[in-house]
N, C-alpha and C. Protein backbone atom coordinates (compact mmCIF):
# COMPACT_ATOMS: atom_id res chain seq x y z
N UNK A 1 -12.47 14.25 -96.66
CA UNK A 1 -13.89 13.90 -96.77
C UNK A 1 -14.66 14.57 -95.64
N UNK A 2 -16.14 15.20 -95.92
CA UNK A 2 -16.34 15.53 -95.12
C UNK A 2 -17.20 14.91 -93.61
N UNK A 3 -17.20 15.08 -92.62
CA UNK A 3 -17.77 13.68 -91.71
C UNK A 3 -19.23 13.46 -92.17
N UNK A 4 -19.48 12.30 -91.57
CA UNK A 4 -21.06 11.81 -91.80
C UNK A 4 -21.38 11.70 -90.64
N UNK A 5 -22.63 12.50 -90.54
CA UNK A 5 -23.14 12.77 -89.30
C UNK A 5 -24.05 11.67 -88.86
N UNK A 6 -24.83 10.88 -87.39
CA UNK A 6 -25.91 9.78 -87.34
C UNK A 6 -26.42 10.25 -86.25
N UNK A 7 -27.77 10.98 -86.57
CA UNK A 7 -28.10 10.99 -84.54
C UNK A 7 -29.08 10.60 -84.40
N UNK A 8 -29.40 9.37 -83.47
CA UNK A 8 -30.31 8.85 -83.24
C UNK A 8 -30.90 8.68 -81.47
N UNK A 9 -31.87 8.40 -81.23
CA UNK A 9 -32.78 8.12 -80.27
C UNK A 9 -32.17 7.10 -79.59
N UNK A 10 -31.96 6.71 -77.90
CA UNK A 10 -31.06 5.53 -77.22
C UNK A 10 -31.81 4.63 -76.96
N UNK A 11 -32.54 4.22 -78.29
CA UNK A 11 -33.77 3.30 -77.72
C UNK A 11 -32.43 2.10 -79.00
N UNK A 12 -32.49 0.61 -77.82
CA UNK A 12 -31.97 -0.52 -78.62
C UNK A 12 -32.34 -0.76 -80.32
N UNK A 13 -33.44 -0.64 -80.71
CA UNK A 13 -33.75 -0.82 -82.11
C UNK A 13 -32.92 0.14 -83.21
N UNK A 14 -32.41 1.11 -82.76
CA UNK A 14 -31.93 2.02 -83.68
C UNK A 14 -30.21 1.20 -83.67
N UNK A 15 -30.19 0.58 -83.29
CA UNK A 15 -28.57 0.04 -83.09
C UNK A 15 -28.37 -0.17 -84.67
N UNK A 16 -29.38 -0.91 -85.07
CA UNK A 16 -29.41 -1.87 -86.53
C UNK A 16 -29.48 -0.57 -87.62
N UNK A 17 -29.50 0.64 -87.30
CA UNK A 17 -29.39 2.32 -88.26
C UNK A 17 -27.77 2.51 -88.19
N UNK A 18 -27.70 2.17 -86.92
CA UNK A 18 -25.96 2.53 -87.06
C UNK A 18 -25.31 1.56 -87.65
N UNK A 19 -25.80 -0.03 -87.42
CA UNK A 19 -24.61 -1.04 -87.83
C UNK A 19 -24.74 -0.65 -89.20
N UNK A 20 -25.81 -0.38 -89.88
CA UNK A 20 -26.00 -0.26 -91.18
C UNK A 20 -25.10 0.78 -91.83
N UNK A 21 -25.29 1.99 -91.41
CA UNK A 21 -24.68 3.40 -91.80
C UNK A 21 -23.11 2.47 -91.17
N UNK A 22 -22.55 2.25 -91.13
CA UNK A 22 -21.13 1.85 -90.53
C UNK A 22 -20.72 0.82 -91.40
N UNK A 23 -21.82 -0.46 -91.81
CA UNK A 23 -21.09 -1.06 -92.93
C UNK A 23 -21.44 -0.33 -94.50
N UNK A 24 -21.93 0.50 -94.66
CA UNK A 24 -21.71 1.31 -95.86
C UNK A 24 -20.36 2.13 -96.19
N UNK A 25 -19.94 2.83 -94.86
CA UNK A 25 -18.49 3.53 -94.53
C UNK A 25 -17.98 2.40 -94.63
N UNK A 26 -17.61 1.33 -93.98
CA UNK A 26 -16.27 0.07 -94.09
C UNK A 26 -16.38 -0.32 -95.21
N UNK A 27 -17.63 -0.47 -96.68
CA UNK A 27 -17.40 -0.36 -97.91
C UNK A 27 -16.29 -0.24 -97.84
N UNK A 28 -16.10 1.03 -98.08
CA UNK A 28 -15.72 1.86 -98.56
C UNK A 28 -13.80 2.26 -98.70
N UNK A 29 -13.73 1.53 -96.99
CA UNK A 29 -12.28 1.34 -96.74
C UNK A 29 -11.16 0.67 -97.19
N UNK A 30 -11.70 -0.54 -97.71
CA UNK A 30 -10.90 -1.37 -98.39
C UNK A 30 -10.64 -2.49 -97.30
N UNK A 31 -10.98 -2.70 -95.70
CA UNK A 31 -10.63 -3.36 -95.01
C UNK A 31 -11.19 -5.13 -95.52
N UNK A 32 -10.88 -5.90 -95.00
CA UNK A 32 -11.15 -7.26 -94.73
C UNK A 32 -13.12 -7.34 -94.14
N UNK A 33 -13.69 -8.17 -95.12
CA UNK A 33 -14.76 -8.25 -94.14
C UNK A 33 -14.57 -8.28 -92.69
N UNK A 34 -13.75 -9.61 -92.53
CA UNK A 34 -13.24 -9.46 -90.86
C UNK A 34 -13.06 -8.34 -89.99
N UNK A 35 -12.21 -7.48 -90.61
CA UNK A 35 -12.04 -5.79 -90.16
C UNK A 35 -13.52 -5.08 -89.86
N UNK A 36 -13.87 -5.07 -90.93
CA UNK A 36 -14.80 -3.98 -91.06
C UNK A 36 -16.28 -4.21 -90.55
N UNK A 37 -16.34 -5.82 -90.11
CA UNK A 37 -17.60 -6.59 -89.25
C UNK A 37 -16.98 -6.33 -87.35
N UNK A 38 -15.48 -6.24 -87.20
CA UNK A 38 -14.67 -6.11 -85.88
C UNK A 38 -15.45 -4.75 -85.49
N UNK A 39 -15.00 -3.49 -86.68
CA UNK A 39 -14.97 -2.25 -86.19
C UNK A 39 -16.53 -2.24 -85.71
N UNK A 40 -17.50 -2.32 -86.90
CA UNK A 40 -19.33 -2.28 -86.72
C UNK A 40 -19.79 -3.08 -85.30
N UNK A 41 -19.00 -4.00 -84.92
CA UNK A 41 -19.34 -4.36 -83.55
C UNK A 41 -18.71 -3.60 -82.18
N UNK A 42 -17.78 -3.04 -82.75
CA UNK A 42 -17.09 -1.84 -81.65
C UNK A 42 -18.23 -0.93 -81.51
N UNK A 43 -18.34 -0.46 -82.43
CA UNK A 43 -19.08 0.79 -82.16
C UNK A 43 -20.63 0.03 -82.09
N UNK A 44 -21.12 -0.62 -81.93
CA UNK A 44 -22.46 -1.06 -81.63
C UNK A 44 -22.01 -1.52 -80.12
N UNK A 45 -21.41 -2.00 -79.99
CA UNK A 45 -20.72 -1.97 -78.49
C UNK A 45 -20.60 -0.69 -77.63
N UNK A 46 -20.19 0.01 -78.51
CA UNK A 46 -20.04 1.56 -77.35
C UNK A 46 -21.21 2.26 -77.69
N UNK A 47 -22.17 2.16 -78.45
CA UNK A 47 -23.71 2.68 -78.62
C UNK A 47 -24.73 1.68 -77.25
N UNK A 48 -24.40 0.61 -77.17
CA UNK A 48 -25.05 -0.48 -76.55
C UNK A 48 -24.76 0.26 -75.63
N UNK A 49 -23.37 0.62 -74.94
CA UNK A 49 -23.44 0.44 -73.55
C UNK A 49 -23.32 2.08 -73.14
N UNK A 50 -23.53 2.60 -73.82
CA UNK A 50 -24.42 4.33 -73.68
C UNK A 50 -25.67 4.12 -73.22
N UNK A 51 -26.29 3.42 -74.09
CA UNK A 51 -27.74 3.32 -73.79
C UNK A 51 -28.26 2.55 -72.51
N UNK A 52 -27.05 1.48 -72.12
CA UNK A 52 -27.31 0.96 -70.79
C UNK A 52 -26.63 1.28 -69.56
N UNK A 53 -25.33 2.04 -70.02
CA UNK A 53 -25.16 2.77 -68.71
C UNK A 53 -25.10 4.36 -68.60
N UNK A 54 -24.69 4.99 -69.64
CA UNK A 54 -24.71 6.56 -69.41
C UNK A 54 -26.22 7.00 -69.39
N UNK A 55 -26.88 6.23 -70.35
CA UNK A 55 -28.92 6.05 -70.11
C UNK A 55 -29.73 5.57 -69.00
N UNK A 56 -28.88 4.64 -67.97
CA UNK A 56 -29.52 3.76 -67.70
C UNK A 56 -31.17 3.19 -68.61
N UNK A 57 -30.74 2.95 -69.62
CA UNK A 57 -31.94 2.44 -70.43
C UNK A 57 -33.12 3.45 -70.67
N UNK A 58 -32.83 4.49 -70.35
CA UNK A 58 -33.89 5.70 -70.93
C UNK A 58 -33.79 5.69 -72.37
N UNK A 59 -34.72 5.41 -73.04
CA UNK A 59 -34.47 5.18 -74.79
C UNK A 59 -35.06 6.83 -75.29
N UNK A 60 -35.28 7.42 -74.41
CA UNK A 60 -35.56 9.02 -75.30
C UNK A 60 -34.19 10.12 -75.09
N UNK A 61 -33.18 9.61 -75.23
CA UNK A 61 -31.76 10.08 -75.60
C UNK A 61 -31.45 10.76 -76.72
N UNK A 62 -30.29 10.85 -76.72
CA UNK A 62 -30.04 11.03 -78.16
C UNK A 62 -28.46 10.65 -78.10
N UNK A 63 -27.95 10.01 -79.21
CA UNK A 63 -26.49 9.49 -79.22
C UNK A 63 -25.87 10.40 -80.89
N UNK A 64 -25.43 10.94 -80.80
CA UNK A 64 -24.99 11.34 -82.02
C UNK A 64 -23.20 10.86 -82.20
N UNK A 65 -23.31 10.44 -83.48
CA UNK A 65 -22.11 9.78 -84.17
C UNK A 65 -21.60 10.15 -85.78
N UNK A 66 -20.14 10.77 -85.41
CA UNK A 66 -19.89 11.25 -86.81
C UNK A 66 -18.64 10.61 -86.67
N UNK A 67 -18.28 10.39 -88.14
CA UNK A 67 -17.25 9.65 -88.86
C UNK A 67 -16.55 10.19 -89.80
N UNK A 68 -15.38 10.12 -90.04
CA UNK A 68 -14.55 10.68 -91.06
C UNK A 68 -13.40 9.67 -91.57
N UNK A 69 -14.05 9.62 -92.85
CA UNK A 69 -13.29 8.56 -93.64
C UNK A 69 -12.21 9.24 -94.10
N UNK A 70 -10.47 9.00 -94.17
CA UNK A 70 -9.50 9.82 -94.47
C UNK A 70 -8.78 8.57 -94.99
N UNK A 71 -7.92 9.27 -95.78
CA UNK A 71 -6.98 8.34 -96.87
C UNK A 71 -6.07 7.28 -95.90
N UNK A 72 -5.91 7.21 -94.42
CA UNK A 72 -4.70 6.33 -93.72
C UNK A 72 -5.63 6.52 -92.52
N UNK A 73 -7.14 6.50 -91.92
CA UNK A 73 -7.66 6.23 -91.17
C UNK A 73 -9.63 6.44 -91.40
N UNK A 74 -9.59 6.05 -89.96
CA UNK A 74 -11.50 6.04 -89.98
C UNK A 74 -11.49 6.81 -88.54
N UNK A 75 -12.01 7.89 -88.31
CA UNK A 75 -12.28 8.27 -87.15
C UNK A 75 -14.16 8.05 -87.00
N UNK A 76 -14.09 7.71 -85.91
CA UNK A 76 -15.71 7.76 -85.24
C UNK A 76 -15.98 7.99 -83.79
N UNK A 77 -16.27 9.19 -83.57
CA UNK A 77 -16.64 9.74 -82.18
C UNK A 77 -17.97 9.72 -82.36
N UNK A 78 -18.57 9.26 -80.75
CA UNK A 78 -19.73 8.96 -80.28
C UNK A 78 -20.09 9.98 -79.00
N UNK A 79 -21.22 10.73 -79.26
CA UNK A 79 -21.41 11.85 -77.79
C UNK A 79 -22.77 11.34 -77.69
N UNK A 80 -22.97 11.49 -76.00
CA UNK A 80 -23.90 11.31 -75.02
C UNK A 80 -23.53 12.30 -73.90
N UNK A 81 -24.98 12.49 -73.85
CA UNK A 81 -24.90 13.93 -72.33
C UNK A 81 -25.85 12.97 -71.03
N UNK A 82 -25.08 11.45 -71.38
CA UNK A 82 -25.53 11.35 -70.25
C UNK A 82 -24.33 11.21 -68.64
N UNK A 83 -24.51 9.97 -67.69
CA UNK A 83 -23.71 10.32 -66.90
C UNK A 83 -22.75 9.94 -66.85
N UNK A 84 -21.80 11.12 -66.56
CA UNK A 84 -20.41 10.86 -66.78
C UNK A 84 -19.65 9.53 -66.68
N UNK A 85 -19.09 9.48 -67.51
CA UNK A 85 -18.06 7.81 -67.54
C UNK A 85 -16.52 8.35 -67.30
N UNK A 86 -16.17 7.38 -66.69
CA UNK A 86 -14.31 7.32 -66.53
C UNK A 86 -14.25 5.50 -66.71
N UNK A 87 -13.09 5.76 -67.47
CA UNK A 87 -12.57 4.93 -67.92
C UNK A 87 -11.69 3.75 -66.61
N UNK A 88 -10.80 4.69 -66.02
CA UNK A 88 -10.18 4.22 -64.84
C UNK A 88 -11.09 3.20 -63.66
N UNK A 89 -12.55 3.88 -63.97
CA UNK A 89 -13.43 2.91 -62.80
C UNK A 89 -13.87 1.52 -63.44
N UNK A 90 -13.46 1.52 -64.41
CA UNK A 90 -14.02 -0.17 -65.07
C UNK A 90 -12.71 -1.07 -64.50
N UNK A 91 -13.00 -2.16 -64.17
CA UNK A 91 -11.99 -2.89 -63.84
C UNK A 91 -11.85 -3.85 -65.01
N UNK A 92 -10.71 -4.06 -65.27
CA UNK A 92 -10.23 -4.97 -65.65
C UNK A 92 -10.84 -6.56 -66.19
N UNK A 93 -11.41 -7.08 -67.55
CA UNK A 93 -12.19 -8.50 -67.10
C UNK A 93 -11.17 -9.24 -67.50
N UNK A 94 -10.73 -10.71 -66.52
CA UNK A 94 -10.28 -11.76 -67.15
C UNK A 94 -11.42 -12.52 -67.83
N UNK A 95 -10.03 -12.26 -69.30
CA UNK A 95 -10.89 -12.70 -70.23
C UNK A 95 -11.13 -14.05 -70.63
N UNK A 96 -10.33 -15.56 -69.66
CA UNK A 96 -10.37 -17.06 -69.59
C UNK A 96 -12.20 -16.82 -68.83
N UNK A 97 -12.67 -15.80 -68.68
CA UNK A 97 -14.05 -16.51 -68.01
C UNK A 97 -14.67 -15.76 -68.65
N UNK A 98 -14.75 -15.60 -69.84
CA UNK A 98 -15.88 -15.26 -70.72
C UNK A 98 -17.63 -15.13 -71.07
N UNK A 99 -18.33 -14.59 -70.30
CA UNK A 99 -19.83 -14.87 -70.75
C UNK A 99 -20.22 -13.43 -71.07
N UNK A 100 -21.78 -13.90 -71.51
CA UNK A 100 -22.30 -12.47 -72.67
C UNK A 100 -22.37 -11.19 -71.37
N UNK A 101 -21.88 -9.99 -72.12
CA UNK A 101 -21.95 -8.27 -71.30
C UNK A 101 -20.99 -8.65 -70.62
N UNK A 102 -20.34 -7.04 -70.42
CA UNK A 102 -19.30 -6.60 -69.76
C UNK A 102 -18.07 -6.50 -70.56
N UNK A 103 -18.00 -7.35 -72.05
CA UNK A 103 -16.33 -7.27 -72.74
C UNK A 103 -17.16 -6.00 -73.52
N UNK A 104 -17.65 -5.17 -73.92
CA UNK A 104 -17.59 -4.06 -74.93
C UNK A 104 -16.54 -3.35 -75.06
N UNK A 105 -15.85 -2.68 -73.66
CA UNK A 105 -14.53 -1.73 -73.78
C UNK A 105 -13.52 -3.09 -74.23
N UNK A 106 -13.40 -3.95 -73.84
CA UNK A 106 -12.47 -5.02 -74.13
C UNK A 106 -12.49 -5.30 -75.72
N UNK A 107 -13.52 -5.52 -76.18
CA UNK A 107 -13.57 -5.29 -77.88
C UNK A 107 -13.04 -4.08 -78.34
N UNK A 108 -14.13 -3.32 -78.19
CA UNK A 108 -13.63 -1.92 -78.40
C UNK A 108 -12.05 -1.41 -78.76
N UNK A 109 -11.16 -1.93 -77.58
CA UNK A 109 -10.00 -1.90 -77.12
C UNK A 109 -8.91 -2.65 -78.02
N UNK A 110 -9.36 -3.74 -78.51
CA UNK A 110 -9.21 -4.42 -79.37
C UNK A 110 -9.45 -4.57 -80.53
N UNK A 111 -10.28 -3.69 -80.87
CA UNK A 111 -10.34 -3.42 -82.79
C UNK A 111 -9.84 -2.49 -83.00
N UNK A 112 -9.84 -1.60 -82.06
CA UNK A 112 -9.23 -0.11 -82.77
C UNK A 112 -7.61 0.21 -82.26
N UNK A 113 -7.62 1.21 -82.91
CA UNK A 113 -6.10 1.33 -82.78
C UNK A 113 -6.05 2.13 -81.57
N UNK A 114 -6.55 3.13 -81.54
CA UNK A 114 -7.03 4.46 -80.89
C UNK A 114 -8.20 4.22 -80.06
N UNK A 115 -8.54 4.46 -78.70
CA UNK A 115 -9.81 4.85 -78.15
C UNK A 115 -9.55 6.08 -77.09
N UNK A 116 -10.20 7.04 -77.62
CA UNK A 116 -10.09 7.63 -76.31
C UNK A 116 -11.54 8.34 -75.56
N UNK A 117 -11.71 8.54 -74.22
CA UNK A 117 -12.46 8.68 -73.81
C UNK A 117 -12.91 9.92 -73.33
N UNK A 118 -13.79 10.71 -73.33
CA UNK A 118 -13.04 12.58 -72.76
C UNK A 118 -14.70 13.01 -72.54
N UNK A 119 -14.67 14.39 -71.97
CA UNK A 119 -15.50 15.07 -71.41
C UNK A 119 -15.90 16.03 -71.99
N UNK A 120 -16.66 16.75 -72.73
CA UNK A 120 -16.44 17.81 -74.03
C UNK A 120 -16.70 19.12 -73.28
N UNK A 121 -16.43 20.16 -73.32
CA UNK A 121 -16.64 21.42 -72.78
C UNK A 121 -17.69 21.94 -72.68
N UNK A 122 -19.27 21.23 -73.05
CA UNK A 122 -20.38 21.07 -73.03
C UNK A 122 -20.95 20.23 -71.83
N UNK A 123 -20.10 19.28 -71.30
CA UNK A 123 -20.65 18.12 -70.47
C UNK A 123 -21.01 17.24 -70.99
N UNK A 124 -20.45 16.61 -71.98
CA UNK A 124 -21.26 15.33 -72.93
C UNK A 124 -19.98 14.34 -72.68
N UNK A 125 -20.58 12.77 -72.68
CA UNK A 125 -19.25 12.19 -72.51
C UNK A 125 -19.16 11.88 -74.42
N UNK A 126 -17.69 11.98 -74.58
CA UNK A 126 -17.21 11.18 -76.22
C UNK A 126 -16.32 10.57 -76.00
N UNK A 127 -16.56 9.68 -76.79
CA UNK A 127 -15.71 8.13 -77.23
C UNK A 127 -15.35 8.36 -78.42
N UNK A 128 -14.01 8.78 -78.84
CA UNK A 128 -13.00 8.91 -80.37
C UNK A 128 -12.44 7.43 -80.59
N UNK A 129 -12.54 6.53 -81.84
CA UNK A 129 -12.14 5.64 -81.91
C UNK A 129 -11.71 5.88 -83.08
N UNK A 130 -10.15 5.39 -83.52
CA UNK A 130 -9.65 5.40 -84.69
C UNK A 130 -9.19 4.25 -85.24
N UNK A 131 -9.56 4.05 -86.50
CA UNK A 131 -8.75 2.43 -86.83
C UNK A 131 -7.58 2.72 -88.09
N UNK A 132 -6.52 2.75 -87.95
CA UNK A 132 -5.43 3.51 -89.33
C UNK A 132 -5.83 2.03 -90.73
N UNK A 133 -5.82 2.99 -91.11
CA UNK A 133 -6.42 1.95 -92.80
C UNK A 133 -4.69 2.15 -93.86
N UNK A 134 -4.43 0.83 -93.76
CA UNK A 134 -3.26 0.68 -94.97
C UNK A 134 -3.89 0.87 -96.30
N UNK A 135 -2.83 1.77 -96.50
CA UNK A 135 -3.47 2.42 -97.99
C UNK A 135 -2.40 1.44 -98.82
């Protein structure tokens, strides 16, 4: 299949363009509502926290997100040219003390099978997230 491309502006309101375009793809997968409401909050999670930390909240960004629906997975990479992220500098949250912000990579981490985090040969940071779909 070929990917579906989404590029939008890092202003918060456009979040509700992606959750949308994302539950049209999880249609499509065959997953569990449960699944396919997990994944749409991953990736509204790693759009969210582009816009609040690789943006620091500058909403005239741009986040572009393509997806590729394949017969035994879902890939969705997310690029931002904003400032660089490493993964290694997030610490750790215990998760017995739970309140709202800060679990996104912890979700994230937890719906997908796959996350990886990388630097593109352009200078953009991307986030590859894969979830393998039982066929």
């Amino acid at each position: 299949m070929e990917p579906i491309h989404l590029s939008v502006m890092s202003h918060p309101k456009n979040l509700k363009h992606i959750r949308s375009m994302m539950a049209d793809i999880t249609l499509k997968t065959g997953l569990s509502k449960e699944d396919s409401g997990s994944i749409i909050l991953a990736v509204d999670e790693a759009c969210s926290n582009i816009i609040r930390h690789s943006y620091e909240n500058d909403y005239n960004r741009k986040i572009d997100i393509a997806v590729i629906l394949e017969t035994n997975s879902l890939t969705i990479s997310i690029i931002d040219d904003g400032i660089k992220f490493d993964i290694n500098s997030i610490e750790p949250r215990d998760t017995s003390l739970l309140k709202p912000g800060g679990l996104g990579i912890y979700i994230i981490k937890q719906v997908m099978d796959t996350v990886e985090y990388s630097r593109t040969s352009k200078g953009f940071n991307k986030i590859k997230m894969v979830k393998k779909l039982l066929s």
